[in-house]
N, C-alpha and C. Protein backbone atom coordinates (compact mmCIF):
# COMPACT_ATOMS: atom_id res chain seq x y z
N UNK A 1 6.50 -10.77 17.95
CA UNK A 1 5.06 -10.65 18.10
C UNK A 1 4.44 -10.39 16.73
N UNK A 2 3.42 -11.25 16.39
CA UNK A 2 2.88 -11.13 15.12
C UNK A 2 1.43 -9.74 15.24
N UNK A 3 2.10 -9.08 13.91
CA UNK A 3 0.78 -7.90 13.93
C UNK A 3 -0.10 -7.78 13.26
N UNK A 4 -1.60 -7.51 13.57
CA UNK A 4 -2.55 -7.48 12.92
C UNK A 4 -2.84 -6.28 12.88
N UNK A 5 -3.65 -5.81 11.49
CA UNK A 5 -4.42 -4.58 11.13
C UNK A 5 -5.55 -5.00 10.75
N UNK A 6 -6.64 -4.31 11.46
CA UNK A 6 -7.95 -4.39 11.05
C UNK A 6 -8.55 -3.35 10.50
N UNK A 7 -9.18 -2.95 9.29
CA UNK A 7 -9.47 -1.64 8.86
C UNK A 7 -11.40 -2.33 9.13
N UNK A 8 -11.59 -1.23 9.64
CA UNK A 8 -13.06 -1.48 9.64
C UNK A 8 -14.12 -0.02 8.32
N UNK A 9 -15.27 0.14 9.01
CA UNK A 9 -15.90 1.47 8.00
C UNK A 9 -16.44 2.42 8.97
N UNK A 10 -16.88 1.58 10.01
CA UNK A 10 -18.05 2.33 10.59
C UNK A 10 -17.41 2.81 12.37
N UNK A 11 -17.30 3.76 12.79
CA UNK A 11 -17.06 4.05 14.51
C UNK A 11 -17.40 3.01 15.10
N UNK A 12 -18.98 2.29 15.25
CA UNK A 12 -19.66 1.22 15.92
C UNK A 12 -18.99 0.27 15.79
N UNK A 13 -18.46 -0.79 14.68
CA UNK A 13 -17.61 -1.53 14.22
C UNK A 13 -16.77 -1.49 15.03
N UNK A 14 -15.96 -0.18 15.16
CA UNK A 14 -14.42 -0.19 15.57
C UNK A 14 -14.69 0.28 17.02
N UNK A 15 -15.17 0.77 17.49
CA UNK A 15 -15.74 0.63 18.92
C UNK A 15 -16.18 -0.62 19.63
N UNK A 16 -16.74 -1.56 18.70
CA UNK A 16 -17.15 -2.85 19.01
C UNK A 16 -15.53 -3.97 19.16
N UNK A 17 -14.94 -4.13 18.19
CA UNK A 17 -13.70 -4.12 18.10
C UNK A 17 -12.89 -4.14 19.16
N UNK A 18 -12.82 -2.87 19.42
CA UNK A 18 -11.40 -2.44 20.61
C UNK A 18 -11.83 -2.67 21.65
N UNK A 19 -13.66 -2.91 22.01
CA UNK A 19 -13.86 -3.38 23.45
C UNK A 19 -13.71 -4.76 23.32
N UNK A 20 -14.11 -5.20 22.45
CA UNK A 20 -13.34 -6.93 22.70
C UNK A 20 -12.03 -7.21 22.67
N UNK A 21 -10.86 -6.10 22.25
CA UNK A 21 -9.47 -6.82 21.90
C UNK A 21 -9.06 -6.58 23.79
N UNK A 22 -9.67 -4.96 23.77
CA UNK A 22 -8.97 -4.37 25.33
C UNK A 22 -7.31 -4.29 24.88
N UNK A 23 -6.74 -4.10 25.89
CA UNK A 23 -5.30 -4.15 25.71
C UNK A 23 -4.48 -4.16 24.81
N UNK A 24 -5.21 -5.71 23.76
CA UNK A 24 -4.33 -5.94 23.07
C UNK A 24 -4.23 -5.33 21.62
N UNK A 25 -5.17 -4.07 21.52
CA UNK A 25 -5.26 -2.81 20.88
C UNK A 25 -5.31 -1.85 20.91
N UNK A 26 -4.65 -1.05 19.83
CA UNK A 26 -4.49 0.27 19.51
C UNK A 26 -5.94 0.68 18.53
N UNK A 27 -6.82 1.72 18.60
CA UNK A 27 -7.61 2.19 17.67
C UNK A 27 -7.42 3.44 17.68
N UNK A 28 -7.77 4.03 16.39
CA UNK A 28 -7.67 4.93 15.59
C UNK A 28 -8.47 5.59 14.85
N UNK A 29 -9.31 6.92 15.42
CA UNK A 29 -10.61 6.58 14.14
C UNK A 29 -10.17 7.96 13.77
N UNK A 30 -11.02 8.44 12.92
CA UNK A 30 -11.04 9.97 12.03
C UNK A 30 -10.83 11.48 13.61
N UNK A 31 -11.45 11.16 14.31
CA UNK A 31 -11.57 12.20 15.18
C UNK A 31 -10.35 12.08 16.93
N UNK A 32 -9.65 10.91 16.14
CA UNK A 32 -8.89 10.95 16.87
C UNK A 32 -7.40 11.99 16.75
N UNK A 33 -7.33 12.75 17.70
CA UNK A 33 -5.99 14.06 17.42
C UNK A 33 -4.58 13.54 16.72
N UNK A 34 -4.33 14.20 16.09
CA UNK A 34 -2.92 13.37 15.66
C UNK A 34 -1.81 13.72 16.42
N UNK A 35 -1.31 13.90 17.15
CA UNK A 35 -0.30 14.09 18.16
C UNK A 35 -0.56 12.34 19.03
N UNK A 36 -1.95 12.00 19.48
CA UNK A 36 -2.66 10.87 19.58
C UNK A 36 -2.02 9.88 18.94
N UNK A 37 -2.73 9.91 17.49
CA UNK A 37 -2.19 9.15 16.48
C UNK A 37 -1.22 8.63 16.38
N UNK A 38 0.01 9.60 16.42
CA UNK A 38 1.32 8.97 16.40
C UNK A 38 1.84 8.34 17.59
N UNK A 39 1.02 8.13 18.66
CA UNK A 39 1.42 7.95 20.19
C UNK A 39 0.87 6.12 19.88
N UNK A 40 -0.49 6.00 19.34
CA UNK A 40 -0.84 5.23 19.12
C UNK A 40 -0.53 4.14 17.97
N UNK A 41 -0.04 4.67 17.12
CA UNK A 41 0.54 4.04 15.47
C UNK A 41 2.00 3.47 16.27
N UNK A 42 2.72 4.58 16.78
CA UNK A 42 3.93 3.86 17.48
C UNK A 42 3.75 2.36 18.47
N UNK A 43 3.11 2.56 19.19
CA UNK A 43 2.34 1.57 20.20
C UNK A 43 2.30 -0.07 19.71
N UNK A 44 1.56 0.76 18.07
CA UNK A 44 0.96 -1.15 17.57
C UNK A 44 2.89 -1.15 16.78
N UNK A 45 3.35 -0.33 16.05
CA UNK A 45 4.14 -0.55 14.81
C UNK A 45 5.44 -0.87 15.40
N UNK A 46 6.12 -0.08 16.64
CA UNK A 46 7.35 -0.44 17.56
C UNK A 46 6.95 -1.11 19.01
N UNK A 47 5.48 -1.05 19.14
CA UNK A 47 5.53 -0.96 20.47
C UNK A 47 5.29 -2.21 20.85
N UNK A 48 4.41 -2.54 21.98
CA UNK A 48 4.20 -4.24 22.43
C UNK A 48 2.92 -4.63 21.80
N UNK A 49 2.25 -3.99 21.39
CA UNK A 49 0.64 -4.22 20.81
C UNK A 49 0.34 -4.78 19.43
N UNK A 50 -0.20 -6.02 19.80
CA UNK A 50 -0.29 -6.59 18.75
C UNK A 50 -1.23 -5.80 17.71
N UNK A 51 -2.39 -5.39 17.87
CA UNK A 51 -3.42 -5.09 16.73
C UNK A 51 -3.48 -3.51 16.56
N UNK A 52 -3.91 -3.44 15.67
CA UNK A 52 -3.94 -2.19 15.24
C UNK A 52 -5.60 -2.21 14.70
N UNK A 53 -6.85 -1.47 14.69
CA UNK A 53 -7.95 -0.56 14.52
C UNK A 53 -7.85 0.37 13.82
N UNK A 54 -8.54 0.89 12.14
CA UNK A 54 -8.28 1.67 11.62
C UNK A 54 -9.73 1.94 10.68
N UNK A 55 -9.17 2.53 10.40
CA UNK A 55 -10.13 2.79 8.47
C UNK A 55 -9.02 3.37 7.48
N UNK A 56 -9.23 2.95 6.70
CA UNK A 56 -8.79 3.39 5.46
C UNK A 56 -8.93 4.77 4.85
N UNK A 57 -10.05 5.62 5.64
CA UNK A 57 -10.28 7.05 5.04
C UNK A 57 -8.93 7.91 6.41
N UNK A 58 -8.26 6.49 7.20
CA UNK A 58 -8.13 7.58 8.36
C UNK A 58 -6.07 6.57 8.11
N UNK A 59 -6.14 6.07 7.50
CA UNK A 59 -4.48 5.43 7.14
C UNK A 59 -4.33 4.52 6.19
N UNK A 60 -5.03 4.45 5.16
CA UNK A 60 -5.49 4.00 4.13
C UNK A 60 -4.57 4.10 2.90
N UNK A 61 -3.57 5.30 3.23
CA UNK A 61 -2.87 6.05 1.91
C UNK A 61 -1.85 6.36 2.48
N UNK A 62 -0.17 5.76 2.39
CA UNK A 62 0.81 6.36 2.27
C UNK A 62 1.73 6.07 3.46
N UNK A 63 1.02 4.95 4.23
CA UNK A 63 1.79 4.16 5.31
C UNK A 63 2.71 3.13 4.94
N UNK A 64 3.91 2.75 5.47
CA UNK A 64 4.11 1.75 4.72
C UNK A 64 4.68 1.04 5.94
N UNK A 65 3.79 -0.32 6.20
CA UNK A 65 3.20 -0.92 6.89
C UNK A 65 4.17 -2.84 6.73
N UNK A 66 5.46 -3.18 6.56
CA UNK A 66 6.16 -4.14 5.80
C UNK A 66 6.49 -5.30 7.28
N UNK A 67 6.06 -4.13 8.61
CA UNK A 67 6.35 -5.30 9.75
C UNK A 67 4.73 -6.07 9.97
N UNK A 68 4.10 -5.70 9.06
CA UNK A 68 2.49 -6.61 9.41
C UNK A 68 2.44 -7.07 8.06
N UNK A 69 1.95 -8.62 8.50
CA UNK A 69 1.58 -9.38 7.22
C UNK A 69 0.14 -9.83 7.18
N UNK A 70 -0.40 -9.58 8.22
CA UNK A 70 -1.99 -9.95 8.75
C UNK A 70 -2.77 -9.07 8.78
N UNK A 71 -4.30 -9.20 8.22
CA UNK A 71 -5.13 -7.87 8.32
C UNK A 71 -6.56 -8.40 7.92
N UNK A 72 -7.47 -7.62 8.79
CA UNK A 72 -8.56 -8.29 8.41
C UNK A 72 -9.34 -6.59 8.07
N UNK A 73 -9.93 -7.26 6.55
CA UNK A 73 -10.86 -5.71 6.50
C UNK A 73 -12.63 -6.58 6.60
N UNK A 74 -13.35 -5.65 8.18
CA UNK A 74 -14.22 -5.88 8.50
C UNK A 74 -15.40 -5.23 7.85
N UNK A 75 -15.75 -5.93 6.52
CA UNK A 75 -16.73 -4.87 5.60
C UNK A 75 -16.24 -4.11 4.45
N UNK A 76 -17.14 -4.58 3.61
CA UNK A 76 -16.28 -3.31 2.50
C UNK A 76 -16.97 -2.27 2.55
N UNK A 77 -16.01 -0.80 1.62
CA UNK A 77 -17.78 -0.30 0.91
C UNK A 77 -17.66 -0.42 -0.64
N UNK A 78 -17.81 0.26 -1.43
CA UNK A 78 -18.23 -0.21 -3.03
C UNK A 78 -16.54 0.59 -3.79
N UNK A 79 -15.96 1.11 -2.86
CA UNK A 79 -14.65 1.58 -3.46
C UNK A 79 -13.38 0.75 -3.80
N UNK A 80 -13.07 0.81 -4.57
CA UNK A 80 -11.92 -0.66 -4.99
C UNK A 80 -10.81 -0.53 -4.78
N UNK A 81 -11.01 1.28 -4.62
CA UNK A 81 -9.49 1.92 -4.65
C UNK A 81 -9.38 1.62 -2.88
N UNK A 82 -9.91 2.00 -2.61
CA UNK A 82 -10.13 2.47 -0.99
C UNK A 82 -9.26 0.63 -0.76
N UNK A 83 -10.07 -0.36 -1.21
CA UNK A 83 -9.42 -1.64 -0.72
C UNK A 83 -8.03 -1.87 -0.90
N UNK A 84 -7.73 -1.46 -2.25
CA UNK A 84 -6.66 -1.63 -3.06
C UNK A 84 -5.19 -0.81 -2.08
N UNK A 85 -5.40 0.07 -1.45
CA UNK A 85 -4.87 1.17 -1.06
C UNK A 85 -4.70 0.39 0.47
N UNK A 86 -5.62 -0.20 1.01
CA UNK A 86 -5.54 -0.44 2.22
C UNK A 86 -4.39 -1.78 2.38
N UNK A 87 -4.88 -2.69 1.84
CA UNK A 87 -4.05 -4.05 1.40
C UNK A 87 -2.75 -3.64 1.25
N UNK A 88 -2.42 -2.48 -0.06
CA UNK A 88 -0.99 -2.37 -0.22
C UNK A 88 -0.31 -1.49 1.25
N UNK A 89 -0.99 -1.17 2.32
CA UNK A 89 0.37 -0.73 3.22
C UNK A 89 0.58 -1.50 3.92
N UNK A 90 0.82 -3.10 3.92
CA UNK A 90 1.17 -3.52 4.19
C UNK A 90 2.26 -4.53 3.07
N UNK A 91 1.75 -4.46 2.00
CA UNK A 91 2.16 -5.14 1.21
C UNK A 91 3.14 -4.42 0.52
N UNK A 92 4.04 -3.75 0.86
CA UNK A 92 4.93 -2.59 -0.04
C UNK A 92 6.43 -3.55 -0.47
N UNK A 93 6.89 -2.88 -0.46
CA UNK A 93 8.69 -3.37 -0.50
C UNK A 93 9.24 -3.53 0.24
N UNK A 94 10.25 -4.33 0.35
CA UNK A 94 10.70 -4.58 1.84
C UNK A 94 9.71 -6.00 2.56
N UNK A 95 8.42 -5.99 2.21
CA UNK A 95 7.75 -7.09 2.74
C UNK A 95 8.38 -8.61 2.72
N UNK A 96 8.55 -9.23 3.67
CA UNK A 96 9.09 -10.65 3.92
C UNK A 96 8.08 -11.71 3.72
N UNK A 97 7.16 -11.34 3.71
CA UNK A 97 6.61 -12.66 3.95
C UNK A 97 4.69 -12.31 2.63
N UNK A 98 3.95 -13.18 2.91
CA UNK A 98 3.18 -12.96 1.87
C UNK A 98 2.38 -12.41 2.13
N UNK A 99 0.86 -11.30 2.75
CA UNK A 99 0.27 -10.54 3.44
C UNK A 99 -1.10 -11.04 2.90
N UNK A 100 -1.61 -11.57 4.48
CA UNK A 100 -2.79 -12.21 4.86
C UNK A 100 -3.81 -11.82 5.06
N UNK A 101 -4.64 -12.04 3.90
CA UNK A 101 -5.76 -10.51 4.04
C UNK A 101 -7.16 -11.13 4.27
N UNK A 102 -7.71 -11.38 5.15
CA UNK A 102 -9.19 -11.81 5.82
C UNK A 102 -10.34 -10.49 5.32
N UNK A 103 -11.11 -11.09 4.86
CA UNK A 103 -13.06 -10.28 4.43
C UNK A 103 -13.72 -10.55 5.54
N UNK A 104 -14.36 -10.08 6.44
CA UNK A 104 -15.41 -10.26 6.96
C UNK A 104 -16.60 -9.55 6.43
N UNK A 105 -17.55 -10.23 5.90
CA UNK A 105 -18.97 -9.53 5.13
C UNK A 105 -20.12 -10.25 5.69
N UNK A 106 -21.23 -9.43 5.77
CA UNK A 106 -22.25 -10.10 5.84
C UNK A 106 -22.95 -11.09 4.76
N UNK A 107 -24.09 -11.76 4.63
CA UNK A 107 -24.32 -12.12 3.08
C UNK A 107 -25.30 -11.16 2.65
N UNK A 108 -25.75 -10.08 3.50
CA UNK A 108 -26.74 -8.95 2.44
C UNK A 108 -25.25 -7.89 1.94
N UNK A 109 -24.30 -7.96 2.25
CA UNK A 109 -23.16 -7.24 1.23
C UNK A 109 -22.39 -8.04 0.33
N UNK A 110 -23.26 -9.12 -0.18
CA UNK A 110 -23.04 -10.19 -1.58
C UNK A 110 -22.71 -9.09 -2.75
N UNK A 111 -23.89 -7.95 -2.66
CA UNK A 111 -23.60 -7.14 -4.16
C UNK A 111 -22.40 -6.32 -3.72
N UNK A 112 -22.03 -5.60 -2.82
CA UNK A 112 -21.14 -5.18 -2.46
C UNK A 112 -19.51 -6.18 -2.96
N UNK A 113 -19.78 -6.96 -2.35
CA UNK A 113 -18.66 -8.20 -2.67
C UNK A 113 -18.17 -8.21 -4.54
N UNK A 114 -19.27 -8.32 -4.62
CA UNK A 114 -19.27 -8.99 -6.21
C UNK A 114 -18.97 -7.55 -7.18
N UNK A 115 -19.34 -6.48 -6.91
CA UNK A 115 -18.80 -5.13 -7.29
C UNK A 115 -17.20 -4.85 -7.64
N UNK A 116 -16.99 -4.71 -5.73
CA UNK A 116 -15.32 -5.26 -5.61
C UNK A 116 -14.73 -6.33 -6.96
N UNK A 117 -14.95 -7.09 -6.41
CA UNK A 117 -14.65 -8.43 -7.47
C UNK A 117 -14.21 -7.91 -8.87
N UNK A 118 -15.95 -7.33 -9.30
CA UNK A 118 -15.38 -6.69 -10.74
C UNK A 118 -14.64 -5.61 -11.43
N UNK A 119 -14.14 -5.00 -10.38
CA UNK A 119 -13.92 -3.90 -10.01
C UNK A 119 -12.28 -4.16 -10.48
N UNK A 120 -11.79 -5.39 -9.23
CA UNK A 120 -10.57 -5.69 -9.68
C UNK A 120 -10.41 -6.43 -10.79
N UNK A 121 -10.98 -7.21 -11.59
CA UNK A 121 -10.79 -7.44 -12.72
C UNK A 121 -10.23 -6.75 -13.71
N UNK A 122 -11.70 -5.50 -13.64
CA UNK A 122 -11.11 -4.69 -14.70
C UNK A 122 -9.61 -3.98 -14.39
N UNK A 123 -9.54 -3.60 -13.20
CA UNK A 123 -8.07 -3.11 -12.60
C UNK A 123 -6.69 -4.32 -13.14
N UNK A 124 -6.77 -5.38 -13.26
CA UNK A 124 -5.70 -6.33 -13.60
C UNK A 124 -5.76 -6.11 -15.12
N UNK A 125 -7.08 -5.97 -15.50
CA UNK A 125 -7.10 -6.46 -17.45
C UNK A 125 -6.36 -4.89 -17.72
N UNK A 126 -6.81 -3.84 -17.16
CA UNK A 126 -6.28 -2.36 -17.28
C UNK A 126 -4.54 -2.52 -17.60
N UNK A 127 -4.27 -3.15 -15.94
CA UNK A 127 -2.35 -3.26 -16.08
C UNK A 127 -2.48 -4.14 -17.14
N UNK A 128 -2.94 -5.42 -17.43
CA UNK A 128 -2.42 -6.14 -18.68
C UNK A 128 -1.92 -5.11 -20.13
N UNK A 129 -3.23 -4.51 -20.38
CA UNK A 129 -3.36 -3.27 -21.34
C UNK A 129 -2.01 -2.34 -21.07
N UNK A 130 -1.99 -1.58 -20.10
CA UNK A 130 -0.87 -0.67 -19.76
C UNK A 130 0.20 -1.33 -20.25
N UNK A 131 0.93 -2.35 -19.43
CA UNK A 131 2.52 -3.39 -19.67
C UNK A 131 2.42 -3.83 -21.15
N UNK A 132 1.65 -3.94 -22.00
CA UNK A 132 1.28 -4.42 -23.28
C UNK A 132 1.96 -3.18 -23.92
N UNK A 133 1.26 -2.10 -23.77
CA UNK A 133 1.14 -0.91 -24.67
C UNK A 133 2.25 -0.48 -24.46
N UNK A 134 2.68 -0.07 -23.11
CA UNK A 134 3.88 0.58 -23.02
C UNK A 134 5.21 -0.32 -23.38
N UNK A 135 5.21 -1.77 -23.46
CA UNK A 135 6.12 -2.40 -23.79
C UNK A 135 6.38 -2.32 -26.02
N UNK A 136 5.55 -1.96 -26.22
CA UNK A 136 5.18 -1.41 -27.50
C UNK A 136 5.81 -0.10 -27.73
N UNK A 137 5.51 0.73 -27.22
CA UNK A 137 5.97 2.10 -26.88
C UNK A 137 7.36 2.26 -26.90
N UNK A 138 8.05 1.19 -25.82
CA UNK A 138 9.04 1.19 -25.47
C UNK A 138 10.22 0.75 -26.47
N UNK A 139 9.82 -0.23 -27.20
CA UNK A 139 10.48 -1.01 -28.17
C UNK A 139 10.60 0.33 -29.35
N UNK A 140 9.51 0.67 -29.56
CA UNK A 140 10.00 2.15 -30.28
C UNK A 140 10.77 2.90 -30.10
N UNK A 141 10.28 3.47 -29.14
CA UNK A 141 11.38 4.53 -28.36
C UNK A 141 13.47 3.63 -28.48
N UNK A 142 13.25 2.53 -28.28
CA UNK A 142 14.63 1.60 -27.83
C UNK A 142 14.97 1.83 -29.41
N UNK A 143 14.65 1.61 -30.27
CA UNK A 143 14.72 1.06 -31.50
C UNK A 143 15.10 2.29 -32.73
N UNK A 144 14.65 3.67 -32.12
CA UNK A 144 14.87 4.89 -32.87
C UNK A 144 16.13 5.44 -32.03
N UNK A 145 17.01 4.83 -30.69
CA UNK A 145 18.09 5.60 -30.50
C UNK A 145 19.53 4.93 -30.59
N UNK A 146 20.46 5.81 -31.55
CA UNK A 146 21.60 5.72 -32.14
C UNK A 146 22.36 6.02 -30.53
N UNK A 147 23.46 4.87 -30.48
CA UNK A 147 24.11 4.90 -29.64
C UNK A 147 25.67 5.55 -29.90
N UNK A 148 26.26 6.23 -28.95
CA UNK A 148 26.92 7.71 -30.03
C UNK A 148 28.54 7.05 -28.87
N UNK A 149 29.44 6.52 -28.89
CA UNK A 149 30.29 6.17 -28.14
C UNK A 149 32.16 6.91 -28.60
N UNK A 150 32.69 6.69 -27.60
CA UNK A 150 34.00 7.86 -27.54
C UNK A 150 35.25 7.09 -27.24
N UNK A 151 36.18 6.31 -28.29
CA UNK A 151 36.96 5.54 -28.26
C UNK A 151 38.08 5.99 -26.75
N UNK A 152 38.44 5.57 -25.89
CA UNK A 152 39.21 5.43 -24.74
C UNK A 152 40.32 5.56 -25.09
N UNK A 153 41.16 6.58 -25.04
CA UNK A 153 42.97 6.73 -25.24
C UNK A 153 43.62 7.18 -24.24
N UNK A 154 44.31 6.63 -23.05
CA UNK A 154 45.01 7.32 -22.07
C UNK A 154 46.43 7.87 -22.42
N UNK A 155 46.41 7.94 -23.30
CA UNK A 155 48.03 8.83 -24.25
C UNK A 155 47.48 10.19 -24.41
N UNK A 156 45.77 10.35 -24.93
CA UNK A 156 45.63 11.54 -25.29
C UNK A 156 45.41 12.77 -24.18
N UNK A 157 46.17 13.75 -24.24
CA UNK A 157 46.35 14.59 -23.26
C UNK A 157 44.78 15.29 -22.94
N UNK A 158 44.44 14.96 -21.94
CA UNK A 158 43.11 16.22 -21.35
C UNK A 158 43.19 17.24 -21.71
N UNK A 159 41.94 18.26 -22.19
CA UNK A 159 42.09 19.47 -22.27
C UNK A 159 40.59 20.11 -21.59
N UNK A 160 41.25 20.93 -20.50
CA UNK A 160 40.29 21.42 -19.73
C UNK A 160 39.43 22.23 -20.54
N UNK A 161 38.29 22.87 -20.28
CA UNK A 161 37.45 24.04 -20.78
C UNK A 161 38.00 25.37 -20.52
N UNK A 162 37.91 26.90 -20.51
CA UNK A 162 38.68 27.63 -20.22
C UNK A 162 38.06 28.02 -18.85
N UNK A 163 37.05 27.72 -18.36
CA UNK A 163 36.49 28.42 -17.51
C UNK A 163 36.79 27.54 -16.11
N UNK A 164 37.56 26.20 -15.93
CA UNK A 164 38.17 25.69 -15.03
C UNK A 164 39.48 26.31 -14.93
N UNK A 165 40.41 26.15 -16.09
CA UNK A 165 41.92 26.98 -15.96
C UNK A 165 41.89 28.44 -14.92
């Protein structure tokens, strides 16, 4: 059974949502109990249920999510991290396949959109910078250490420390 995650923003959204999936969802919002939670996370992640209902302020961080490759985030808000964070629990290690990530926006959240956008830019040119610098760094660090090695003789007799004897 193929699984979907939908991270939405708003209760209304995700209320709107789970009355159209019915059944074939699990939702999850901030005020839902966590004893709940895990009744429900099990449901979509082992259980028979295809979709999963969320937000990102409410599983956004630290799931790791490698049996779903599908996800639709319904709306952004102006946080890059918040997206960035959401996308990767599904996208972790272990992932098989390539993770299918659907926008639903209105066109009055164009500036919203285009924020995001630049947002990740600068986030990619950042790692370019980072892997650059530290590969710089690194070549230093590689380049100032003397490798100190201990010729192999199985003739020469062991000599314990005194505090094993």
């Amino acid at each position: 059974m193929e699984k979907w995650l939908i991270w939405c923003g708003l209760n209304k959204e995700q209320d709107m949502l789970a009355k159209i999936f019915g059944d074939k969802c699990v939702s999850i919002q901030g005020s839902t109990p966590n004893d709940k939670r895990v009744e429900l996370e099990e449901k979509w992640s082992i259980g028979d249920v295809p979709i999963l209902i969320t937000k990102p302020d409410c599983y956004g961080w630290g799931m790791n999510w490698q049996h779903c490759h599908k996800m639709i985030l319904f709306g952004l808000s102006d946080s890059f991290e918040s997206v960035y964070q959401a996308i990767r629990r599904c996208w972790r290690y272990g992932q098989q396949f390539p993770v299918d990530v659907h926008v639903i926006i209105s066109d009055q959240e164009g500036a919203v959109l285009d924020n995001i956008k630049r947002k990740e830019t600068d986030f990619e040119e950042m790692q370019k910078e980072m892997v650059a610098n530290m590969a710089d760094i690194n070549s230093v660090e590689i380049k100032g250490i003397v490798k100190s090695t201990t010729d192999y003789d199985p003739k020469t007799k062991m000599v314990f420390p005194n505090f094993i004897k």
